[in-house]
N, C-alpha and C. Protein backbone atom coordinates (compact mmCIF):
# COMPACT_ATOMS: atom_id res chain seq x y z
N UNK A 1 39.23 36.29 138.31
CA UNK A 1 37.90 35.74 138.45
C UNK A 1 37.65 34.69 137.36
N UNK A 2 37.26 34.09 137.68
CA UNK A 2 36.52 32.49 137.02
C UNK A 2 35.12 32.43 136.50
N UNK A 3 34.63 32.76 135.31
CA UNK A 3 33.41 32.47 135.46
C UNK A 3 33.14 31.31 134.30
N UNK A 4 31.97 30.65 135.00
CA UNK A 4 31.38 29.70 133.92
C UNK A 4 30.09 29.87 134.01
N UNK A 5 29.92 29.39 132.38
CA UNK A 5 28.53 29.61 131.93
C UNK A 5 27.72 28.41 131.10
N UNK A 6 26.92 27.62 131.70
CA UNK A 6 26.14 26.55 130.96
C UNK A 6 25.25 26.80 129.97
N UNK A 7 24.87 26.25 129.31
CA UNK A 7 24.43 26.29 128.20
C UNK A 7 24.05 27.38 127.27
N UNK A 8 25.73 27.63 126.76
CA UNK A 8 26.26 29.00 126.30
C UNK A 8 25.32 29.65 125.13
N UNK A 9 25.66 28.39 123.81
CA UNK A 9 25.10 28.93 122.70
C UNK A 9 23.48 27.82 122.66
N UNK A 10 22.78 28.82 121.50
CA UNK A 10 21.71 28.06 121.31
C UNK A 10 21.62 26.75 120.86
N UNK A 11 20.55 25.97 121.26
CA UNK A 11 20.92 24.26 121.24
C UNK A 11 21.33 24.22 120.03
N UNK A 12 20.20 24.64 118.84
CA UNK A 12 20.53 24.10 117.20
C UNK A 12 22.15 24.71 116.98
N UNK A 13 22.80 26.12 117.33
CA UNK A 13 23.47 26.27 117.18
C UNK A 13 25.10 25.41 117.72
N UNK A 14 24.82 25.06 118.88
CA UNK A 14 25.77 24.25 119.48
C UNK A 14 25.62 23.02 118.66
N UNK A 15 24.44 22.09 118.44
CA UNK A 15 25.06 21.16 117.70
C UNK A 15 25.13 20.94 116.77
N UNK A 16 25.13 21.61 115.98
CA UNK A 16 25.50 21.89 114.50
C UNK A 16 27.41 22.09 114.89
N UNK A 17 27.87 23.10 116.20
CA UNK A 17 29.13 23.04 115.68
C UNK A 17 29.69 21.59 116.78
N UNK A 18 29.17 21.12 117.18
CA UNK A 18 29.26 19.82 118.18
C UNK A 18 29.52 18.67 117.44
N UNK A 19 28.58 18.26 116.02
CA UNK A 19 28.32 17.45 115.09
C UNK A 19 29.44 17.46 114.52
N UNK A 20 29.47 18.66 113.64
CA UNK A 20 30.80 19.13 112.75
C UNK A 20 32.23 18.74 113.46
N UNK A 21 32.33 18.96 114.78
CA UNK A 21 33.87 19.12 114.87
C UNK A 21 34.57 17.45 115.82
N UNK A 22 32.81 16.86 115.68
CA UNK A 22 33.53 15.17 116.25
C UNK A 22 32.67 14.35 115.17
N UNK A 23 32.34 15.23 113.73
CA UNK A 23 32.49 14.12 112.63
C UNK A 23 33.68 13.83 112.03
N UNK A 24 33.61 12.83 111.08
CA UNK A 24 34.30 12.38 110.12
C UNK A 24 35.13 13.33 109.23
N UNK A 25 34.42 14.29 108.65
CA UNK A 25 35.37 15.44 107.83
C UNK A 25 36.15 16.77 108.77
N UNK A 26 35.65 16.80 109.96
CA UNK A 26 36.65 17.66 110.80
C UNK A 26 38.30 17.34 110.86
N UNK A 27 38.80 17.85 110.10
CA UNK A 27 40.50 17.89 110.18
C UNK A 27 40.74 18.21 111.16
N UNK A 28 41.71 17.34 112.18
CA UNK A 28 42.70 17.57 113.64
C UNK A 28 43.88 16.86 112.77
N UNK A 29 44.74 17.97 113.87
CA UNK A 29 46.43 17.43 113.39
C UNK A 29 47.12 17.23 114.04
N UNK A 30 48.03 15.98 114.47
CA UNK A 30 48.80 15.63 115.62
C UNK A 30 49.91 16.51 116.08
N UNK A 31 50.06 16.65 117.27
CA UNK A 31 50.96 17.83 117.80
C UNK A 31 51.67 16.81 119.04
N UNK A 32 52.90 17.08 118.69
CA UNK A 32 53.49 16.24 119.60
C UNK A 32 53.75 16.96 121.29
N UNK A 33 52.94 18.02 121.86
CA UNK A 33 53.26 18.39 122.65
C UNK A 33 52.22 18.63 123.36
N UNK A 34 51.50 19.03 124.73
CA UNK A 34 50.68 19.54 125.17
C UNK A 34 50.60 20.70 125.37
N UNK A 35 51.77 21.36 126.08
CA UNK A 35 51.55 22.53 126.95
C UNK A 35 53.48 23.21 125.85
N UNK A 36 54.38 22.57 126.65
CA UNK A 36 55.71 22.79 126.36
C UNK A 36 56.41 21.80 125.01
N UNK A 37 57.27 22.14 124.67
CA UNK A 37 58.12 21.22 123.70
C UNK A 37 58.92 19.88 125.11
N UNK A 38 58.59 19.07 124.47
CA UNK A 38 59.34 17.58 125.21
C UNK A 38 58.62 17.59 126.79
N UNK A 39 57.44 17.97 126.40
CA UNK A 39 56.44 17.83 128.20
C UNK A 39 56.15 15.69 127.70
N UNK A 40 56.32 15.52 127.09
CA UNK A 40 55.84 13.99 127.34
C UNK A 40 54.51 13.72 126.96
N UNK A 41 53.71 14.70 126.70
CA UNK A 41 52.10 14.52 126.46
C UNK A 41 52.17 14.84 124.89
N UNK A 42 51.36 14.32 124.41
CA UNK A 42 50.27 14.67 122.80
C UNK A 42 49.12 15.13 123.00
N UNK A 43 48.92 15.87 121.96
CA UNK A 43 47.45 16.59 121.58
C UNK A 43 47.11 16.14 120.44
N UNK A 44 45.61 16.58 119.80
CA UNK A 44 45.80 16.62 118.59
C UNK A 44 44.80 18.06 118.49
N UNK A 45 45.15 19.23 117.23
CA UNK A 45 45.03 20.36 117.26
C UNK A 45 43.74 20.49 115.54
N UNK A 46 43.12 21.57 116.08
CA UNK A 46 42.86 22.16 114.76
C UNK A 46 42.98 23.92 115.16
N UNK A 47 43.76 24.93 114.34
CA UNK A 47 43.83 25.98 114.86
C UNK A 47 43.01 26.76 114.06
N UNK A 48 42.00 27.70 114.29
CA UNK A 48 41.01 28.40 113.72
C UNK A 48 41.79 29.79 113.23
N UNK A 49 42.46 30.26 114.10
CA UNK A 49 43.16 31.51 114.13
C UNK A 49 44.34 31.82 114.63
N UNK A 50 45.17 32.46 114.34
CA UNK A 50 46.55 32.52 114.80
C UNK A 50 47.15 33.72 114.37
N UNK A 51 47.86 35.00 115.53
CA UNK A 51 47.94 36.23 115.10
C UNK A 51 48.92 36.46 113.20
N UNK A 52 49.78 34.87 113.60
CA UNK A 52 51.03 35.14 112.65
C UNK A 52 50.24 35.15 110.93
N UNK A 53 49.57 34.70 110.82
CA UNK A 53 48.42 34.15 109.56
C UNK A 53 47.02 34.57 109.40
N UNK A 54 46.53 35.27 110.28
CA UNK A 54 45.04 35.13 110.21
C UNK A 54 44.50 34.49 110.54
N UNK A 55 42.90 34.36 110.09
CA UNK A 55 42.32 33.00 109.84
C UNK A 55 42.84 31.74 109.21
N UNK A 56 43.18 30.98 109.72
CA UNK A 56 43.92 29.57 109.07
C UNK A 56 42.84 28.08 109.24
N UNK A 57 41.34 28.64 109.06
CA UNK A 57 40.82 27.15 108.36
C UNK A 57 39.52 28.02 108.00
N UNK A 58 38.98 26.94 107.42
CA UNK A 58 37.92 27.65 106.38
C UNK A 58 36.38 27.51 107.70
N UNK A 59 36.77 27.10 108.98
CA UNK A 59 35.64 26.88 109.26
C UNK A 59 35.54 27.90 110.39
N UNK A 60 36.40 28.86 110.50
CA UNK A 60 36.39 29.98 111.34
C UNK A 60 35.15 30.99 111.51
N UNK A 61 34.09 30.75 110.68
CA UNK A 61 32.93 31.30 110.92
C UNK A 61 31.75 30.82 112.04
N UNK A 62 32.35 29.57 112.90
CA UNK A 62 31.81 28.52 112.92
C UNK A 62 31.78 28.97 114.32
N UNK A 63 32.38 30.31 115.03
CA UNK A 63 32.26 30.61 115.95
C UNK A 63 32.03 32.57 115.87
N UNK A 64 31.75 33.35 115.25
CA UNK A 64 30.92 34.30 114.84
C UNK A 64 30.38 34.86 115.99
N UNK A 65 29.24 34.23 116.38
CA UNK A 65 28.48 34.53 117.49
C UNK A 65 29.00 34.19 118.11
N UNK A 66 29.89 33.48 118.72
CA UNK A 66 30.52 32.85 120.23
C UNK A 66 31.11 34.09 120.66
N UNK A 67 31.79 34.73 119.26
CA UNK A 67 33.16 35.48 119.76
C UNK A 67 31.96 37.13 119.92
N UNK A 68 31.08 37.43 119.70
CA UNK A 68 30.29 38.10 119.81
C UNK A 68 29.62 37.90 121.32
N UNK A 69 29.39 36.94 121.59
CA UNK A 69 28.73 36.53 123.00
C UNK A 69 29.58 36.87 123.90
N UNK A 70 30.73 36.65 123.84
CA UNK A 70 31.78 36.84 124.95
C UNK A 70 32.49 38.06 124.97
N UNK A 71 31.98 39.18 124.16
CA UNK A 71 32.55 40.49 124.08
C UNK A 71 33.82 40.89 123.69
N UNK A 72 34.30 39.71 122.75
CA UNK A 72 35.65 39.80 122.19
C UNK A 72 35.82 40.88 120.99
N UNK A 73 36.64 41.99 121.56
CA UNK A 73 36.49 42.60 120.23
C UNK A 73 38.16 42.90 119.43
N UNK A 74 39.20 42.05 119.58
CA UNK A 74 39.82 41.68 119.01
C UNK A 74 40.63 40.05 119.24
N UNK A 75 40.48 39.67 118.34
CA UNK A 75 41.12 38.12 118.33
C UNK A 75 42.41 37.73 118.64
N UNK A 76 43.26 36.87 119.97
CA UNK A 76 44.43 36.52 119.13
C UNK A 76 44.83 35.08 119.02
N UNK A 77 43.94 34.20 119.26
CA UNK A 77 44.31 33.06 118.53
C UNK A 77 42.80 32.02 119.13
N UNK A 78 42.51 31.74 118.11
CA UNK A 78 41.19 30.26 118.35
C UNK A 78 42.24 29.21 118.23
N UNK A 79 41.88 28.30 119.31
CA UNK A 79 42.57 26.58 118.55
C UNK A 79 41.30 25.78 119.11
N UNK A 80 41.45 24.66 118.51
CA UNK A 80 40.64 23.62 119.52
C UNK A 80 41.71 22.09 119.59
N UNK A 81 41.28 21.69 120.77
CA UNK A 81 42.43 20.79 121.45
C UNK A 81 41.41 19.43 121.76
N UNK A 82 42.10 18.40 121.17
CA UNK A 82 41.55 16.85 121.38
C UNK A 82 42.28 15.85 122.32
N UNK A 83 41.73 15.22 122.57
CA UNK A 83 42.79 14.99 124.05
C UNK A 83 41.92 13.37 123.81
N UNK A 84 42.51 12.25 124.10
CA UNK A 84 42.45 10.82 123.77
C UNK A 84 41.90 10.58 125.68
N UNK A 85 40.91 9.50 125.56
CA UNK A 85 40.43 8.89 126.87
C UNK A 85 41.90 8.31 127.43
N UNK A 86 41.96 7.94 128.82
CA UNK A 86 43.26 7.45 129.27
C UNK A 86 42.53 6.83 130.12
N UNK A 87 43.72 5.97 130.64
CA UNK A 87 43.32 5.01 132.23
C UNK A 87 43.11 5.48 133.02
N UNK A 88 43.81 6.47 133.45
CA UNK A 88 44.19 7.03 134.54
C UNK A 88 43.88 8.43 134.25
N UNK A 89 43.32 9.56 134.92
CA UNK A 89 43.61 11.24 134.72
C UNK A 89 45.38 11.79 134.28
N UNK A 90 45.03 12.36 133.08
CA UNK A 90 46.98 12.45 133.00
C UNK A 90 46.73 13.69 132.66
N UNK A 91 47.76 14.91 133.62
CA UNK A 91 47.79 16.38 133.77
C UNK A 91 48.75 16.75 133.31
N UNK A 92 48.05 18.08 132.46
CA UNK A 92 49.15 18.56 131.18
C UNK A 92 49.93 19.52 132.56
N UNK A 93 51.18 20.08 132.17
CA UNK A 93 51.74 21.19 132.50
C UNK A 93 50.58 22.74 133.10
N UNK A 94 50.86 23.05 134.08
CA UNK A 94 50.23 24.43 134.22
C UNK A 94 50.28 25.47 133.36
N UNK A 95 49.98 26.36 133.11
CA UNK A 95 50.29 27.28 132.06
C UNK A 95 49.63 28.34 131.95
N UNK A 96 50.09 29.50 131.23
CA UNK A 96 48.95 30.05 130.99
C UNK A 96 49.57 30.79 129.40
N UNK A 97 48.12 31.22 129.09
CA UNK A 97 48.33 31.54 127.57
C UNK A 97 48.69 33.35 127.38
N UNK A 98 48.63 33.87 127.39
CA UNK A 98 49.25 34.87 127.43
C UNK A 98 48.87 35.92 128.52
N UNK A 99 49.28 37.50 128.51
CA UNK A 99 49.15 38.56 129.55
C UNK A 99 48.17 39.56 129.14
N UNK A 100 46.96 40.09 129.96
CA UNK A 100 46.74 41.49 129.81
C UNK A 100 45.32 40.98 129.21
N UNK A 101 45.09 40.02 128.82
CA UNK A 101 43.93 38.98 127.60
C UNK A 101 43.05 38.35 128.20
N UNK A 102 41.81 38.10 127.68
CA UNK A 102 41.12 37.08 128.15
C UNK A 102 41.57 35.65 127.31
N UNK A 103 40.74 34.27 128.15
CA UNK A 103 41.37 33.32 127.95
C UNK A 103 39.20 32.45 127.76
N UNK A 104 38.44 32.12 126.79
CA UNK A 104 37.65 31.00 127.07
C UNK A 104 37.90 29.88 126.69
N UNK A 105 37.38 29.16 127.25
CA UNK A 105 37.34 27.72 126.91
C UNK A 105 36.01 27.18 126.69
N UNK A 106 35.26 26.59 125.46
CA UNK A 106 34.20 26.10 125.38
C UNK A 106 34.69 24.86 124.60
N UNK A 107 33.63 23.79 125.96
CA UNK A 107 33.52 22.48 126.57
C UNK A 107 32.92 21.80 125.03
N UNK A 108 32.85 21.07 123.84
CA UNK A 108 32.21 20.66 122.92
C UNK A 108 31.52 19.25 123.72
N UNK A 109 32.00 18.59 124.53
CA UNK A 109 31.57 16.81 125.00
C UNK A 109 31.53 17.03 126.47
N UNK A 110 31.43 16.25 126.71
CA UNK A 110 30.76 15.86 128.13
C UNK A 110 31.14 14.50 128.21
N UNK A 111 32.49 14.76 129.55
CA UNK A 111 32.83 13.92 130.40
C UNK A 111 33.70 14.16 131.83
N UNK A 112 34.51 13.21 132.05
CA UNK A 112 35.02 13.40 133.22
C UNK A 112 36.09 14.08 133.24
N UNK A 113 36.87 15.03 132.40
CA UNK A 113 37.75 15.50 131.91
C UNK A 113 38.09 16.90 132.63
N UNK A 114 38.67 17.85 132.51
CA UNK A 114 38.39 19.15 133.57
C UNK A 114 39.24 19.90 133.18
N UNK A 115 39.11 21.47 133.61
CA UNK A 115 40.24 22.13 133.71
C UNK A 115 40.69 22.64 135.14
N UNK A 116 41.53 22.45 135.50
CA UNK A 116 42.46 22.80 136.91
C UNK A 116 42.89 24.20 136.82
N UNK A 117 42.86 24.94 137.71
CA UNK A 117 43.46 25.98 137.81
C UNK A 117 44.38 25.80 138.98
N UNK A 118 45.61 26.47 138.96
CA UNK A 118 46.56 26.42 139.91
C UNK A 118 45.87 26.78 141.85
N UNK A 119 44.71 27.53 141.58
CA UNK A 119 43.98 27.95 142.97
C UNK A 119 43.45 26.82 143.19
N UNK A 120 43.07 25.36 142.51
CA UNK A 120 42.51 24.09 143.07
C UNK A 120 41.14 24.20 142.49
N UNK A 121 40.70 25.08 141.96
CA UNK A 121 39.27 25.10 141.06
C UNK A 121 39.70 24.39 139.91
N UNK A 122 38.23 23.67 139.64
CA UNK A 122 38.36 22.67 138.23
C UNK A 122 37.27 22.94 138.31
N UNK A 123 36.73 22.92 136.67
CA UNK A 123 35.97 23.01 136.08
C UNK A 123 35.63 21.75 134.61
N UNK A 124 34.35 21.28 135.37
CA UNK A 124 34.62 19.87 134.61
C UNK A 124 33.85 20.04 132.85
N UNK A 125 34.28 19.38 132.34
CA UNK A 125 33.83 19.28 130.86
C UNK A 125 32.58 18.96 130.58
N UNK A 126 31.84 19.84 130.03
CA UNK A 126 30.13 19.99 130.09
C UNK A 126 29.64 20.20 129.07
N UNK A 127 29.13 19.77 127.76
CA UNK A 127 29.17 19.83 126.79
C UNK A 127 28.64 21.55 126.71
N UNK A 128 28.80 22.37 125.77
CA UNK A 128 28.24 24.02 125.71
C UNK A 128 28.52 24.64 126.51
N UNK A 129 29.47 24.22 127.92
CA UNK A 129 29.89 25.27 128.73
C UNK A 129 30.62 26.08 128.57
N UNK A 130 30.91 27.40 128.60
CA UNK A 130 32.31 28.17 128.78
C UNK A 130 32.74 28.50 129.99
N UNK A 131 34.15 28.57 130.12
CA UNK A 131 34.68 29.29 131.73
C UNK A 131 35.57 30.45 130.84
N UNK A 132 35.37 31.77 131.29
CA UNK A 132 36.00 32.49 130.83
C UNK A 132 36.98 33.31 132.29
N UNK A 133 38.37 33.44 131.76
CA UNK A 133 39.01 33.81 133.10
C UNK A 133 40.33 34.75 132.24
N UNK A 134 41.10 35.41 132.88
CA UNK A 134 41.87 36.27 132.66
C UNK A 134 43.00 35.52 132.42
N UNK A 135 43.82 35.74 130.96
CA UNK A 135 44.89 34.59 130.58
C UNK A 135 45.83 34.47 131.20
N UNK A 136 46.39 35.13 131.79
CA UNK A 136 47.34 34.99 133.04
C UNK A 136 47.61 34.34 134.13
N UNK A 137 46.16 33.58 134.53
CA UNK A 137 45.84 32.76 135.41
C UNK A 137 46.34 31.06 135.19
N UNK A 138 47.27 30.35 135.77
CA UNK A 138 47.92 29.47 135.76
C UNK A 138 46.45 28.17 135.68
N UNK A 139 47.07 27.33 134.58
CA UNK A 139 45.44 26.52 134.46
C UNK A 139 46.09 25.16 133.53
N UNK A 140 45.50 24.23 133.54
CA UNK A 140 46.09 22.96 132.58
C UNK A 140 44.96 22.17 132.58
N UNK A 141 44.79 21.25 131.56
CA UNK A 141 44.02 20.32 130.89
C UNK A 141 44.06 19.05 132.07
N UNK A 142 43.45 18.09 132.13
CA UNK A 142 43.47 17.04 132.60
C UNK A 142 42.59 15.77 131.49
N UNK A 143 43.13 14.95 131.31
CA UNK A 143 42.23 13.80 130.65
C UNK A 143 41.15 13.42 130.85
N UNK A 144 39.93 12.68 130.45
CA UNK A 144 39.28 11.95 130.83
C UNK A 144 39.52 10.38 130.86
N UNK A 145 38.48 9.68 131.71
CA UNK A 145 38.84 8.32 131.88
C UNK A 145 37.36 7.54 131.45
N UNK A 146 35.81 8.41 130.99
CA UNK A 146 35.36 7.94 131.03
C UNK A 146 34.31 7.72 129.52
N UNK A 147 33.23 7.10 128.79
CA UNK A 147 32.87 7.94 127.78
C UNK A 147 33.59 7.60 126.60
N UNK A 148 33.00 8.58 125.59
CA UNK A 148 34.02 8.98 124.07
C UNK A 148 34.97 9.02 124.35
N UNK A 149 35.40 8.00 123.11
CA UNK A 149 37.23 8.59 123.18
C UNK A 149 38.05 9.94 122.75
N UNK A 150 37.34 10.54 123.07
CA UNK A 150 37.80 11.75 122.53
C UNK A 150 36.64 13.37 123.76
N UNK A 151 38.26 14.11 124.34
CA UNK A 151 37.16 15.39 124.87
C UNK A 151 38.01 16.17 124.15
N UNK A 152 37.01 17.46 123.55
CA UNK A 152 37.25 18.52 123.16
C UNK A 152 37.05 19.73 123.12
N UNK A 153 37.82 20.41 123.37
CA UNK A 153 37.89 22.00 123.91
C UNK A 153 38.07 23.17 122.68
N UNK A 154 37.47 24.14 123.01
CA UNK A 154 37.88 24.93 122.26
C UNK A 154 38.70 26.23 122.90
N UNK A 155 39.75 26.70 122.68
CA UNK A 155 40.17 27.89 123.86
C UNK A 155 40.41 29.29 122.78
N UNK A 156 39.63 29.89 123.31
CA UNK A 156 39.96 31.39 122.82
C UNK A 156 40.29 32.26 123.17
N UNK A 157 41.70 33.17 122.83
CA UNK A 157 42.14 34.49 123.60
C UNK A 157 42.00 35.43 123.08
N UNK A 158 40.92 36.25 123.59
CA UNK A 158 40.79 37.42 122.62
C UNK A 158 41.03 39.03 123.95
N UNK A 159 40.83 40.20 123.63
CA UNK A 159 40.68 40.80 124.38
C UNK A 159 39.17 42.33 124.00
C-alpha cells in the first residue's frame, strides 16, 4: 500500500527545515551514483543516519517529530537526496531499499519531479508531502525539468 500525505508537518515547522536544507550552509556531498555503482546517474547526498555509525550529522534533530509522526520506532537509515533540473525526465534505476521495513519519502520543493513505482503510480514532488510505502516495493526517482535547480527528498527507513 501507498500512502500519501499533504501537508505533513506544521507550516513554521516545515519551513524552518525547507529553509535550512536549500540554504547556503546545508552540506550535500557528491555521490557518484544514483541507485547502483556505474548506473550512469549522480546524486548529491547528505546522510542523517546510517545503521553502521549512528547519527552522522549534527542536524539529525531536524526531523524528531517527523520520525514521531510516522510511527517509527526504530531507525535504519535517514539520507536526503538532491537531484539537479535536467532537459529531459532522466530515471534512476528501480529499486528498493530494504525488506520487512517501512520506506518515507518527504517531498522538501515542489516541482515536476516524481517518484515511480514499478505498479505505474507516481507520486509527484509536493513540497511537505510524504508517501509512505513498504520498502520492498520496487520504486525510483525521476528528475525534474521544471523550476529550482535543485529537487529534494528526504527518504526514511525505519520500522
Amino acid at each position: 500500500m501507498i500512502e500519501v500525505i499533504d501537508t505533513f508537518l506544521p507550516k513554521e515547522e516545515f519551513n524552518s527545515i525547507q529553509s535550512f536544507m536549500t540554504g547556503l550552509t546545508f552540506p550535500w556531498y557528491f555521490y557518484p551514483n544514483m541507485v547502483r555503482d556505474g548506473d550512469g546517474k549522480f546524486q548529491f547526498l547528505h546522510v542523517f543516519y546510517q545503521p553502521e555509525v549512528g547519527p552522522n550529522s549534527n542536524n539529525i534533530e531536524l526531523f524528531t517529530n517527523f520520525m514521531t509522526m510516522i510511527g517509527a520506532k526504530k531507525c535504519k537509515r535517514i539520507k536526503a537526496n538532491l537531484t539537479l533540473r535536467t532537459s529531459t525526465p532522466e530515471e534512476s534505476l528501480f529499486h528498493t531499499d530494504y525488506n520487512d521495513i517501512k520506506t518515507a519519502i518527504f517531498y522538501i520543493n515542489t516541482n515536476n519531479g516524481y517518484t515511480e513505482f514499478e505498479s505505474g503510480v507516481r507520486v509527484s514532488s509536493v513540497a511537505n508531502r510524504v508517501c509512505i510505502f513498504d520498502s520492498n516495493l520496487e520504486h525510483r526517482g525521476v528528475t525534474h525539468t521544471d523550476g529550482e535547480h535543485q529537487r529534494i527528498v528526504v527518504n526514511f527507513n525505519y520500522a
